[in-house]
Protein backbone atom coordinates (compact mmCIF):
# COMPACT_ATOMS: atom_id res chain seq x y z
CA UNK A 1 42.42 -33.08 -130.61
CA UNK A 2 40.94 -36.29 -129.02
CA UNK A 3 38.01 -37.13 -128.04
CA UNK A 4 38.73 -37.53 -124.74
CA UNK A 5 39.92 -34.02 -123.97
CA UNK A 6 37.17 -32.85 -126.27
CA UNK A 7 34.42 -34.53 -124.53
CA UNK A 8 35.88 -33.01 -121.31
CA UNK A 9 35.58 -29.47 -122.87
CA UNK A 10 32.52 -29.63 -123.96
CA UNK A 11 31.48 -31.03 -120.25
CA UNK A 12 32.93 -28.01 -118.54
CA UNK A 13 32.16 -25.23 -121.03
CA UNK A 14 28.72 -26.63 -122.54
CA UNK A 15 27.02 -28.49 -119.92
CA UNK A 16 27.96 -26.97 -116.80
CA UNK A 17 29.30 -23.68 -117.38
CA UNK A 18 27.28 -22.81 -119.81
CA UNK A 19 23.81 -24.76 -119.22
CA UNK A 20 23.72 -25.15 -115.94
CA UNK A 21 23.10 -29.40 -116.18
CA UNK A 22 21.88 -31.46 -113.37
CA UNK A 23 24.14 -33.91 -112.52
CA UNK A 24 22.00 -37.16 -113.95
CA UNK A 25 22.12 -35.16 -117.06
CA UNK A 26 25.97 -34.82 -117.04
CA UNK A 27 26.46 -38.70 -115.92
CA UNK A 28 23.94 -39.74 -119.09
CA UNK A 29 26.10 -37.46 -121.57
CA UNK A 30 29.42 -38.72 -119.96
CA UNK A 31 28.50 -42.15 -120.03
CA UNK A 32 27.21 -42.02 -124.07
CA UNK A 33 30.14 -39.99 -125.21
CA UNK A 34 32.79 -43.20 -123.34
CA UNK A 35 30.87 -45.10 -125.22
CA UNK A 36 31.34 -43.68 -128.50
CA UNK A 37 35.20 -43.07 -128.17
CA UNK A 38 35.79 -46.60 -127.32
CA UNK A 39 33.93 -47.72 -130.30
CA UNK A 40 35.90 -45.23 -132.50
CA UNK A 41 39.66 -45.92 -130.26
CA UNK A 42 39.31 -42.14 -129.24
CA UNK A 43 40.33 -40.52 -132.52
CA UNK A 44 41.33 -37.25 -132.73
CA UNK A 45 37.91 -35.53 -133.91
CA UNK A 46 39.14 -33.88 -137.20
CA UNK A 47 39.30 -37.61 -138.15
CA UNK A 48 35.68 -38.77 -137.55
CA UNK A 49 33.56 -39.53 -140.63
CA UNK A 50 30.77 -40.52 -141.45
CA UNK A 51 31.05 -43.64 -142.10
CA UNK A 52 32.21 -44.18 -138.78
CA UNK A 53 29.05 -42.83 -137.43
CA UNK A 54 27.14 -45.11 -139.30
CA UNK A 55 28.74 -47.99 -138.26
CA UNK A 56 28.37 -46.66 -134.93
CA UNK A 57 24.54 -46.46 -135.48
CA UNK A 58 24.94 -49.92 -137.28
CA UNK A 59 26.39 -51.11 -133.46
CA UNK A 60 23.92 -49.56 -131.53
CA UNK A 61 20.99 -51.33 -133.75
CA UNK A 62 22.70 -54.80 -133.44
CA UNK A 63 22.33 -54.43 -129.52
CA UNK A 64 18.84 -54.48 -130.07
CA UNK A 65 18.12 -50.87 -128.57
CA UNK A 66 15.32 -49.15 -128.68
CA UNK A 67 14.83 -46.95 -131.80
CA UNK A 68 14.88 -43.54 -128.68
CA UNK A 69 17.68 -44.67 -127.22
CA UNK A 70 19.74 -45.06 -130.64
CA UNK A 71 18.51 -41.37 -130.59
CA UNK A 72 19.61 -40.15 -127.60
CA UNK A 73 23.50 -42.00 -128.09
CA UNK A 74 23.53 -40.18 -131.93
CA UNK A 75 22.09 -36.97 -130.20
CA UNK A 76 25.23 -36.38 -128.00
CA UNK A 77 27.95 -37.18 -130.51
CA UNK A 78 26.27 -34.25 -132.87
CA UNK A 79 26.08 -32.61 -129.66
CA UNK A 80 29.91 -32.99 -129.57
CA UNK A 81 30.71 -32.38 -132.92
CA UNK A 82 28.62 -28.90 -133.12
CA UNK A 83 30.69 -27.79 -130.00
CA UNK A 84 33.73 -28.70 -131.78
CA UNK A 85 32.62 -26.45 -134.72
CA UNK A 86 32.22 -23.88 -132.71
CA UNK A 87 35.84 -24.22 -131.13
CA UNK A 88 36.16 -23.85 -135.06
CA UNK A 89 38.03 -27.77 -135.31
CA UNK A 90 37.75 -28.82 -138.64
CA UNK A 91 35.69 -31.88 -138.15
CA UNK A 92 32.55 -33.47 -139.85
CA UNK A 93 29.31 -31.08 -139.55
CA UNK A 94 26.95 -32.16 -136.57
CA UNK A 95 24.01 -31.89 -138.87
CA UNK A 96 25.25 -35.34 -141.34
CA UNK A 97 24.76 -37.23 -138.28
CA UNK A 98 21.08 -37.95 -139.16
CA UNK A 99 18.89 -39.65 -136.14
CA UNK A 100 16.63 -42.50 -136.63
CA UNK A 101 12.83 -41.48 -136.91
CA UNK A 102 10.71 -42.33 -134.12
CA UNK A 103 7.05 -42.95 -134.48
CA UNK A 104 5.75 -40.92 -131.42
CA UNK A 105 3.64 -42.29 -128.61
CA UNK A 106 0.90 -41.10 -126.87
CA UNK A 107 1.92 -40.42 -123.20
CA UNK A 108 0.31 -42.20 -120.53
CA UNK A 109 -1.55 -39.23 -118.48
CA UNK A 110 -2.00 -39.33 -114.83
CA UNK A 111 -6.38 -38.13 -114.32
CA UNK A 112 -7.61 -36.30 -111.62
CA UNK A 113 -9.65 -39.57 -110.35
CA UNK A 114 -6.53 -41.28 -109.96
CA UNK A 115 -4.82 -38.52 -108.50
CA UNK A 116 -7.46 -38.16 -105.63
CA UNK A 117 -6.93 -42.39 -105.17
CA UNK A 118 -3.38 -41.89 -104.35
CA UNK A 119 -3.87 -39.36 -102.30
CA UNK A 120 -6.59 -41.34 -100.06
CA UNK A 121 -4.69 -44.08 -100.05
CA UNK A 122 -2.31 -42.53 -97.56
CA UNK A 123 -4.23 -39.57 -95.85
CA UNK A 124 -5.02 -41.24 -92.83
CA UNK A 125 -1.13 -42.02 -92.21
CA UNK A 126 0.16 -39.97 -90.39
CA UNK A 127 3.87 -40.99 -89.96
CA UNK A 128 6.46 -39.01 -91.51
CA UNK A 129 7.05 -40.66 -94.47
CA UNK A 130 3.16 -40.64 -95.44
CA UNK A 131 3.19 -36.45 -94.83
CA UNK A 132 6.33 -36.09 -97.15
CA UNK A 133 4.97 -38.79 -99.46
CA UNK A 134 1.74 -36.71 -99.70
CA UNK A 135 3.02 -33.76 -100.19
CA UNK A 136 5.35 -35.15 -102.70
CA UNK A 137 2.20 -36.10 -104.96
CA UNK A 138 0.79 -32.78 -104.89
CA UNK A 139 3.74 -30.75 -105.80
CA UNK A 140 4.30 -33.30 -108.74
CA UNK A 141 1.09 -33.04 -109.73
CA UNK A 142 0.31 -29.03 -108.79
CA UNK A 143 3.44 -27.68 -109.59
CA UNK A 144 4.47 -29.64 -113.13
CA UNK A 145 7.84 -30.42 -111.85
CA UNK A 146 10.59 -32.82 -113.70
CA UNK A 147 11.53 -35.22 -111.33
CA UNK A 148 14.97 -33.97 -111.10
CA UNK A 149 13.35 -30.66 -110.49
CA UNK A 150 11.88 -32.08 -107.21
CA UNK A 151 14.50 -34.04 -105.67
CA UNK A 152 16.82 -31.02 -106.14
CA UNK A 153 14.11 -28.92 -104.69
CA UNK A 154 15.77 -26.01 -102.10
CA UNK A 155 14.09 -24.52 -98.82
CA UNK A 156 15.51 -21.06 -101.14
CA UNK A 157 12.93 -22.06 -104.20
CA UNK A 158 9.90 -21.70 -101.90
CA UNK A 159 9.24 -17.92 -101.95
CA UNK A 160 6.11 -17.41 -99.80
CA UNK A 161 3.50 -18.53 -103.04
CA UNK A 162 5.72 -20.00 -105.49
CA UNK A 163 8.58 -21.45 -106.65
CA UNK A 164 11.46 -20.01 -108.47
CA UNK A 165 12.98 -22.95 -110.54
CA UNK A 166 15.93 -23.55 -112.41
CA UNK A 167 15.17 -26.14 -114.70
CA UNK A 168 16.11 -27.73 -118.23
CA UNK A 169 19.69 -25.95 -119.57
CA UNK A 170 19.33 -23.89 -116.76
CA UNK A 171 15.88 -22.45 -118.08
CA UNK A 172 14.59 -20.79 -115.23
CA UNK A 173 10.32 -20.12 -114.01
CA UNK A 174 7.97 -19.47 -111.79
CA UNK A 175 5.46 -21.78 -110.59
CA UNK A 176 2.54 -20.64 -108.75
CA UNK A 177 1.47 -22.74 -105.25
CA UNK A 178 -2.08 -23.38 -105.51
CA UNK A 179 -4.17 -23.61 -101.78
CA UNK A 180 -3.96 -27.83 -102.26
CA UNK A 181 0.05 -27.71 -103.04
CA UNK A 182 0.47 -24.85 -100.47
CA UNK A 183 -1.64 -26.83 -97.30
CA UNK A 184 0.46 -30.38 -98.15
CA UNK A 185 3.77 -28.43 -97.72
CA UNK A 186 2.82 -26.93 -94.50
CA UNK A 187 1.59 -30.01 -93.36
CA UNK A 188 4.93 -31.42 -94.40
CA UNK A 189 6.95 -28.13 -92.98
CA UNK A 190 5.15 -28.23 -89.80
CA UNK A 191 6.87 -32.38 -89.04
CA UNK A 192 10.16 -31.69 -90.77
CA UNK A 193 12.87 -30.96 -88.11
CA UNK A 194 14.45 -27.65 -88.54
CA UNK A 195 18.39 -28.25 -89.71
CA UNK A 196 21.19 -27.29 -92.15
CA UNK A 197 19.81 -29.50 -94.92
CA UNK A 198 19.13 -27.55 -98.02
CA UNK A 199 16.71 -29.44 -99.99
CA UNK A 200 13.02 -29.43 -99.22
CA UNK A 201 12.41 -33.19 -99.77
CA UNK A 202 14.86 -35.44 -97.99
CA UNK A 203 14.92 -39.59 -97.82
CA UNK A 204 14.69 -39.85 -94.07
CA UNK A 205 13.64 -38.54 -90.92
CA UNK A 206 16.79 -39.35 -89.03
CA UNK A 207 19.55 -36.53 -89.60
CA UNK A 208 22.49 -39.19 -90.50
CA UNK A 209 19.93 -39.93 -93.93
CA UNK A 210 19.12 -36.60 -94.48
CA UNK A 211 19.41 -36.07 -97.89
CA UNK A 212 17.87 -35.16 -101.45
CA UNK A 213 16.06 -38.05 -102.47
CA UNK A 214 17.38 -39.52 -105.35
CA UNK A 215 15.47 -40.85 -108.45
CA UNK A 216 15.08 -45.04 -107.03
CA UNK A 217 13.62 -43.36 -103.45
CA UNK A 218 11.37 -41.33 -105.91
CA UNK A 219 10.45 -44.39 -108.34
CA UNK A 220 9.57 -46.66 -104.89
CA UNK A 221 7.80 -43.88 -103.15
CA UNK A 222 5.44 -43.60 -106.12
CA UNK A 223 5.28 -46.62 -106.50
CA UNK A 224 4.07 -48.00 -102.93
CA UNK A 225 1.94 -45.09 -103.27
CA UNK A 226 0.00 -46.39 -106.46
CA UNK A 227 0.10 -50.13 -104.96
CA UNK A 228 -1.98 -48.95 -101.85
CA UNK A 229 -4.49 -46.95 -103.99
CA UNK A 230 -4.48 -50.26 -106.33
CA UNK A 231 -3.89 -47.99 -109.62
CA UNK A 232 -0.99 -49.58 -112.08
CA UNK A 233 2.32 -49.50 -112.02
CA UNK A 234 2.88 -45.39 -112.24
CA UNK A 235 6.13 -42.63 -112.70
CA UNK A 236 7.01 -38.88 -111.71
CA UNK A 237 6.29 -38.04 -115.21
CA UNK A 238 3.21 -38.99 -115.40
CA UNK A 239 2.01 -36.69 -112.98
CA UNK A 240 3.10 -33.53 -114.77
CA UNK A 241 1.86 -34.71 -118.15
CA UNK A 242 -1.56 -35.55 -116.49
CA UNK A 243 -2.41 -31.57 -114.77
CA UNK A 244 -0.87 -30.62 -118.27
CA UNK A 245 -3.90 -32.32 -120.14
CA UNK A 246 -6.33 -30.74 -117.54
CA UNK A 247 -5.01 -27.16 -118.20
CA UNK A 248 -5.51 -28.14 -121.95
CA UNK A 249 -8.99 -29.89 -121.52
CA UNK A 250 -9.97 -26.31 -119.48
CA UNK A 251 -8.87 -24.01 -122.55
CA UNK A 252 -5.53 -22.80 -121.55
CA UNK A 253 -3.47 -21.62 -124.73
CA UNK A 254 -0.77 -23.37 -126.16
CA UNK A 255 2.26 -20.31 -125.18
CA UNK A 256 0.71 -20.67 -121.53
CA UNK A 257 1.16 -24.63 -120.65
CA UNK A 258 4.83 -23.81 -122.51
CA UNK A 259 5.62 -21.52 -119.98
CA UNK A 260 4.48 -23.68 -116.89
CA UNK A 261 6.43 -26.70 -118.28
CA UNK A 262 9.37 -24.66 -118.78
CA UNK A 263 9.48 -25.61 -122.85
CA UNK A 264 11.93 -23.90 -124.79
CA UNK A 265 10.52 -24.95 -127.77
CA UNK A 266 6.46 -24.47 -128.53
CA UNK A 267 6.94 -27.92 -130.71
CA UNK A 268 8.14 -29.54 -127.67
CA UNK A 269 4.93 -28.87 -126.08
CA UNK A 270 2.83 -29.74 -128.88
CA UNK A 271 4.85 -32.88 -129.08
CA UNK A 272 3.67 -33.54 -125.27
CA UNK A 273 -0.02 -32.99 -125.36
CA UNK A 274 -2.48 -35.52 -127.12
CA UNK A 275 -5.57 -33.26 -128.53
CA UNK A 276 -8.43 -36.21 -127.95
CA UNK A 277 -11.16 -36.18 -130.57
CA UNK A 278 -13.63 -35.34 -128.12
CA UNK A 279 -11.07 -31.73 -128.23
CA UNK A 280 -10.79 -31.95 -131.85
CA UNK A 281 -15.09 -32.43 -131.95
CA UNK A 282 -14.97 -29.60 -129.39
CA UNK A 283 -13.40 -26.91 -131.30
CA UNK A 284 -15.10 -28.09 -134.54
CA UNK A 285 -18.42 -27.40 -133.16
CA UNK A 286 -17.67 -23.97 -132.03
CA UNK A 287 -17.30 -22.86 -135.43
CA UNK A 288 -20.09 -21.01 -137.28
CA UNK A 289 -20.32 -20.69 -140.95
């Protein structure tokens, strides 16, 4: 089979069907798989080797990539190739398709100071676009969302005090509304004209704009709102790594922040939250010999 009708499979089956993908996920997959059949002239799969990978990974490298995005390109052809397994085509094993390794980084965290700034900055606004921006910020940074969890945001999530979310792979949680989250949305509900449009956040006021906002309105809205508080340059995820570090800096357990992030994997989570040495001095001290 080629590639081509293989890589439409697995879009249909896997990622929509089957995980429930947002559509910026599906584009990023679609996009990285082209890519990888035009290198290899869209072969059928029971002819990929590994050889060709390499020289695939070889091509990716020479384009001067980052070492995460050669990643992410190698991550979806295994992706590909385990879903062909499991149609049972006799094709190379995902698992030889070995990923570069990537020395981690330490994730740039959003603090509570700041967070207060940026609000500040735009509290005595009150146009529209300021109340939605506002409440934007603290659902971000109350509620842990993914940004693609917030522009796709539904009046239907909001169930009195929380949210019921469908997130990652179609993972879905529950995210409590604490009094701060819960008085920006009503703030924002109380402006926002009463219509047919589905999502909670929308781009515009005016009903011919009225739709989700997408991840550039996101990027500049966050954006203008860290250049009036005069903070750096700042992004969506930021904000839900930042209350993340609080709930770990206040004692919450490990399993906990998993569940609030929506993690399907407790590594994942570990992988996301830098223990300081001032948490590492912390839980040192509490010992008792």
């Amino acid at each position: 089979m080629n590639l081509t009708f293989l890589t439409q499979q697995y879009i249909n089956f896997s990622l929509i069907a089957e995980k429930n993908c947002t559509e910026d996920t599906i584009k990023g997959y679609t996009a990285r798989l082209r890519q990888f059949i035009q290198f290899v002239n869209d072969v059928p799969v029971e002819r990929i080797t590994i050889e060709m990978i390499e020289m695939y990974k070889l091509h990716l490298t020479n384009r001067n990539l980052a070492w995460s995005t050669v990643g992410m390109y190698l991550i979806v052809v295994r992706e590909l190739l385990k879903f062909a397994r499991i149609k049972w085509y006799d094709c190379l094993n995902y698992e030889a398709v070995t990923l570069p390794k990537i020395k981690s980084k330490p994730h740039e965290t959003l603090h509570l100071k700041e967070f207060k700034q940026l609000v500040q900055a735009i509290e005595s606004d009150l146009t529209f676009r300021s109340i939605r921006n506002r409440a934007i910020l603290f659902v971000l940074y109350g509620c842990w969302l993914r940004s693609a969890e917030l522009m796709r945001l539904k009046l239907t999530d909001i169930q009195w005090d929380k949210l019921l979310l469908t997130g990652k792979w179609g993972h879905q949680r529950t995210v409590f509304l604490i009094p701060a989250v819960s008085t920006a949305l009503d703030a924002y509900f109380a402006i926002r004209w009463k219509d047919e449009c589905e999502y909670v956040f929308v781009n515009n006021k005016w009903k011919s704009l009225r739709n989700h906002l997408s991840h550039s309105w996101l990027s500049n809205i966050i954006r203008n709102c860290a250049k009036k508080a005069w903070l750096p340059s700042l992004h969506a995820h930021q904000f839900r790594h930042g209350f993340a570090c609080r709930l770990l800096e206040q004692g919450t357990d490990l399993r906990t922040i998993q569940k609030l992030l929506g993690h399907s994997s407790i590594m994942t989570t570990m992988r996301y939250l830098s223990i300081t040495e001032q948490q590492l001095q912390h839980a040192q001290l509490k010992m008792n010999i």
